[in-house]
C-alpha atoms as a PDB file:
ATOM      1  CA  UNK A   1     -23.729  12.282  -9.442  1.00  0.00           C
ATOM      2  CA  UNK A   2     -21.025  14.337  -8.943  1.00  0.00           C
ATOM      3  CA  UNK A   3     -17.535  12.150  -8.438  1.00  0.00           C
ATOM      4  CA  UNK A   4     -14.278  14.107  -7.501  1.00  0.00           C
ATOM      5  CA  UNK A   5     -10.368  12.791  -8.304  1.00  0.00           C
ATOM      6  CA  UNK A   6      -7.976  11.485  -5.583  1.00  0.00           C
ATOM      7  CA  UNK A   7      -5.093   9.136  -6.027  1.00  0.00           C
ATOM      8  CA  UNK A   8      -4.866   5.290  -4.852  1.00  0.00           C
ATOM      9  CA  UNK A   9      -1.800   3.968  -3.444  1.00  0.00           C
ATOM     10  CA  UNK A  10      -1.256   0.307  -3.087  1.00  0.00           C
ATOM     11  CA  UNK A  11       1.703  -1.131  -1.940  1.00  0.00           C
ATOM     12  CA  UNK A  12       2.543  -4.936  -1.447  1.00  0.00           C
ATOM     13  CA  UNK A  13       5.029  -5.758   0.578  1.00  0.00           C
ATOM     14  CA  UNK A  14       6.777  -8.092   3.042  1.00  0.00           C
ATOM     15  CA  UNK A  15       4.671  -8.326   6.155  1.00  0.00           C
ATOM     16  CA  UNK A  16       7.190  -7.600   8.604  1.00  0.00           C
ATOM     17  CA  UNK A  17       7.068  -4.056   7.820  1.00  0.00           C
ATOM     18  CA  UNK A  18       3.685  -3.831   7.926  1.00  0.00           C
ATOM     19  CA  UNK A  19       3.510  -2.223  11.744  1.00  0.00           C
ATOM     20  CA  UNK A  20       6.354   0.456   9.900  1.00  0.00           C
ATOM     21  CA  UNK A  21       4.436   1.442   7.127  1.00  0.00           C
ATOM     22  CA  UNK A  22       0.989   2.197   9.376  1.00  0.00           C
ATOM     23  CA  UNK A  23       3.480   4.203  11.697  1.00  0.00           C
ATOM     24  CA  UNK A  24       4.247   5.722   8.950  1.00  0.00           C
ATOM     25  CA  UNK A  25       0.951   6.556   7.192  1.00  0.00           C
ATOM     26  CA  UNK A  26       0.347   7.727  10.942  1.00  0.00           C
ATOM     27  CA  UNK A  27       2.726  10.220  11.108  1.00  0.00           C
ATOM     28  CA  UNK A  28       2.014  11.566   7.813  1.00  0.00           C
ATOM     29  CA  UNK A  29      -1.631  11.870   8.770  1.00  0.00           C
ATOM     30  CA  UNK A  30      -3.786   9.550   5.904  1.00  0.00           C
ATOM     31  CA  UNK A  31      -6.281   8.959   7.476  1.00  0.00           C
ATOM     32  CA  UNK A  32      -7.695   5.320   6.203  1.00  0.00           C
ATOM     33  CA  UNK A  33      -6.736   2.876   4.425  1.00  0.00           C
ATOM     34  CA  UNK A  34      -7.501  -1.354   4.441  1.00  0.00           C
ATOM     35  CA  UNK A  35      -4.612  -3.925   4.577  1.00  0.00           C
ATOM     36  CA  UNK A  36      -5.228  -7.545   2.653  1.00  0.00           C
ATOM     37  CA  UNK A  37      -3.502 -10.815   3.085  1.00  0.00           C
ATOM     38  CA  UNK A  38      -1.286 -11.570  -0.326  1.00  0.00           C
ATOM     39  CA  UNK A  39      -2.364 -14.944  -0.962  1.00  0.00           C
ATOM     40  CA  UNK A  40      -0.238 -15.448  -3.626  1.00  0.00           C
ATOM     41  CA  UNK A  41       1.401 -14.233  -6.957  1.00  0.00           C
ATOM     42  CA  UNK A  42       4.112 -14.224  -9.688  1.00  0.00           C
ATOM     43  CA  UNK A  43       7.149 -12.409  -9.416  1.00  0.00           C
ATOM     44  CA  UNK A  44      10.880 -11.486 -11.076  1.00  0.00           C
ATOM     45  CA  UNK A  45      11.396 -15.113  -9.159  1.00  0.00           C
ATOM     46  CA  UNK A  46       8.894 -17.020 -10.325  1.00  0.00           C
ATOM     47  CA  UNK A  47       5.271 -18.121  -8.445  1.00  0.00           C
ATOM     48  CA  UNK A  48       4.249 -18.131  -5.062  1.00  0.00           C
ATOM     49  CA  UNK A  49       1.870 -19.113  -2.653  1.00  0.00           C
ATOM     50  CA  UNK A  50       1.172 -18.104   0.904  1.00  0.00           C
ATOM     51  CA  UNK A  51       0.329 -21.594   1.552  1.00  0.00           C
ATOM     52  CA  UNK A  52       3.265 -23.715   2.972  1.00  0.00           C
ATOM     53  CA  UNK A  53       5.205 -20.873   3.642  1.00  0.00           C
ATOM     54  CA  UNK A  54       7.357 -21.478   6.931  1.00  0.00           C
ATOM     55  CA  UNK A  55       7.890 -17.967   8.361  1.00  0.00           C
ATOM     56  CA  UNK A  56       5.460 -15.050   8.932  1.00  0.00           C
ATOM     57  CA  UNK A  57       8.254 -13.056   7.351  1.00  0.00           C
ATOM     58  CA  UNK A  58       7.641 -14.154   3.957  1.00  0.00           C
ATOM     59  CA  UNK A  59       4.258 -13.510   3.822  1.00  0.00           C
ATOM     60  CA  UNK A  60       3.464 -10.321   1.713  1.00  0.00           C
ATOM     61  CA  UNK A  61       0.341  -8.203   2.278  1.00  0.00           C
ATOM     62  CA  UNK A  62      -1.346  -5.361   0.302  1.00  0.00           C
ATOM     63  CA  UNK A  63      -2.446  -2.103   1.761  1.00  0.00           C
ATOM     64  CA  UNK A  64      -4.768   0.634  -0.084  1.00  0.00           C
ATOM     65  CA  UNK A  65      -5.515   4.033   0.636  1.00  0.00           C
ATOM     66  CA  UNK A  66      -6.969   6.721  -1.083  1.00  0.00           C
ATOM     67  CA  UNK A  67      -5.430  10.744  -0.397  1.00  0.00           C
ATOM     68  CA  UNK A  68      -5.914  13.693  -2.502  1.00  0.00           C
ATOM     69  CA  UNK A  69      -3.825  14.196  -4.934  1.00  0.00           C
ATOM     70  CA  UNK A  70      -1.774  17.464  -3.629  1.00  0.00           C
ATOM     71  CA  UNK A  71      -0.443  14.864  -0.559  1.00  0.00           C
ATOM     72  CA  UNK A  72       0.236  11.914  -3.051  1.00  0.00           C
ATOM     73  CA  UNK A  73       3.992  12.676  -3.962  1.00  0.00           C
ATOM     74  CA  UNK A  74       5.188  13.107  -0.363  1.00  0.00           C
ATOM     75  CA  UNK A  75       3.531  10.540   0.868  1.00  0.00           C
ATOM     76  CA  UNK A  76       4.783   7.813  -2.084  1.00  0.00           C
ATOM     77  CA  UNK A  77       8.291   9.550  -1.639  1.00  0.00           C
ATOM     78  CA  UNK A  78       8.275   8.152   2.227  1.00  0.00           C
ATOM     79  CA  UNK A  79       6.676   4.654   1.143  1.00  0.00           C
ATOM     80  CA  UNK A  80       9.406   4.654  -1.055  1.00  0.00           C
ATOM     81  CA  UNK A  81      12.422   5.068   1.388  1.00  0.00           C
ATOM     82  CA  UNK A  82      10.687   3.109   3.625  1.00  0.00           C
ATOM     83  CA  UNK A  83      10.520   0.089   1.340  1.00  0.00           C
ATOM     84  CA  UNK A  84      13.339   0.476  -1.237  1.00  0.00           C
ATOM     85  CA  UNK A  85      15.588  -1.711  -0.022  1.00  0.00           C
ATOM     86  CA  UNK A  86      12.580  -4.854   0.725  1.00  0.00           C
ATOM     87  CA  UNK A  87      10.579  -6.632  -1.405  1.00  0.00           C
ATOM     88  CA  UNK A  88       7.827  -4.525  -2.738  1.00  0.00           C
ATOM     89  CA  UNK A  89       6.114  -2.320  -4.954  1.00  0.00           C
ATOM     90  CA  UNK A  90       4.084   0.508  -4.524  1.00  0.00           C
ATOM     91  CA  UNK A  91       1.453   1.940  -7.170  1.00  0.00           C
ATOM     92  CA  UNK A  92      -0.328   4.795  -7.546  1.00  0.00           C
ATOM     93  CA  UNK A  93      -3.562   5.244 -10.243  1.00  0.00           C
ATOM     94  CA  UNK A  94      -6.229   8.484 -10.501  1.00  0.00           C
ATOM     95  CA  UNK A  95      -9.909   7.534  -8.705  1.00  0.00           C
ATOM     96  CA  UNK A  96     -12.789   8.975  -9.084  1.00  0.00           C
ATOM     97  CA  UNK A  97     -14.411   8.924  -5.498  1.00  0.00           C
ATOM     98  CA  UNK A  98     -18.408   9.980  -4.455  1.00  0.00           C
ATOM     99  CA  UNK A  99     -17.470  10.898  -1.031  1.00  0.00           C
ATOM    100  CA  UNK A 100     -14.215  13.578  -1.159  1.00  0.00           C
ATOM    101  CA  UNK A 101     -14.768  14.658   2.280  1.00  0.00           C
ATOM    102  CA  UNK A 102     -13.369  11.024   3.992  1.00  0.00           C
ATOM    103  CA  UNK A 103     -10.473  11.725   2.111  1.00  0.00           C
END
């Protein structure tokens, strides 16, 4: 089976900027990726839970999506100055995908 290398970007962040950051993978024309609830984790400030949490806005979610690799750096670069100055991180890996024409 023949497989063929694209990059995976994840970013976790605060949900409020969710509805930003699909604007922005919008504009920049990716053209899928899947959002999760963060349920909970351990950061620079310790644990946390989304449980007992007061506010929507510090909730955190994680999105995914997988872009060829020539796109990857621009797109990352505009994650980034979305996000830099929120609580986040973004990550990018190599994948080896079956299917290179969804992405």
């Amino acid at each position: 089976m023949e497989t063929h290398t694209k990059k995976r970007i994840e970013v976790i962040a605060e949900t409020p900027i969710e509805r930003r950051l699909v604007d922005l993978l919008s504009e920049l024309d990716v053209q899928g990726y899947t959002i999760f609830p963060a349920i909970g984790g351990r950061g620079r400030d310790g644990v946390w839970r989304r449980e007992g949490l007061v506010g929507h806005a510090e909730q955190m979610f994680m999105l995914v999506c997988i872009v060829d690799p020539g796109r990857a750096s621009k797109i990352v670069e505009a994650i980034y100055e979305l996000i830099s100055d929120r609580i986040g991180i973004v990550s990018t890996a190599d994948v080896e995908v079956i299917r290179s024409d969804i992405f």
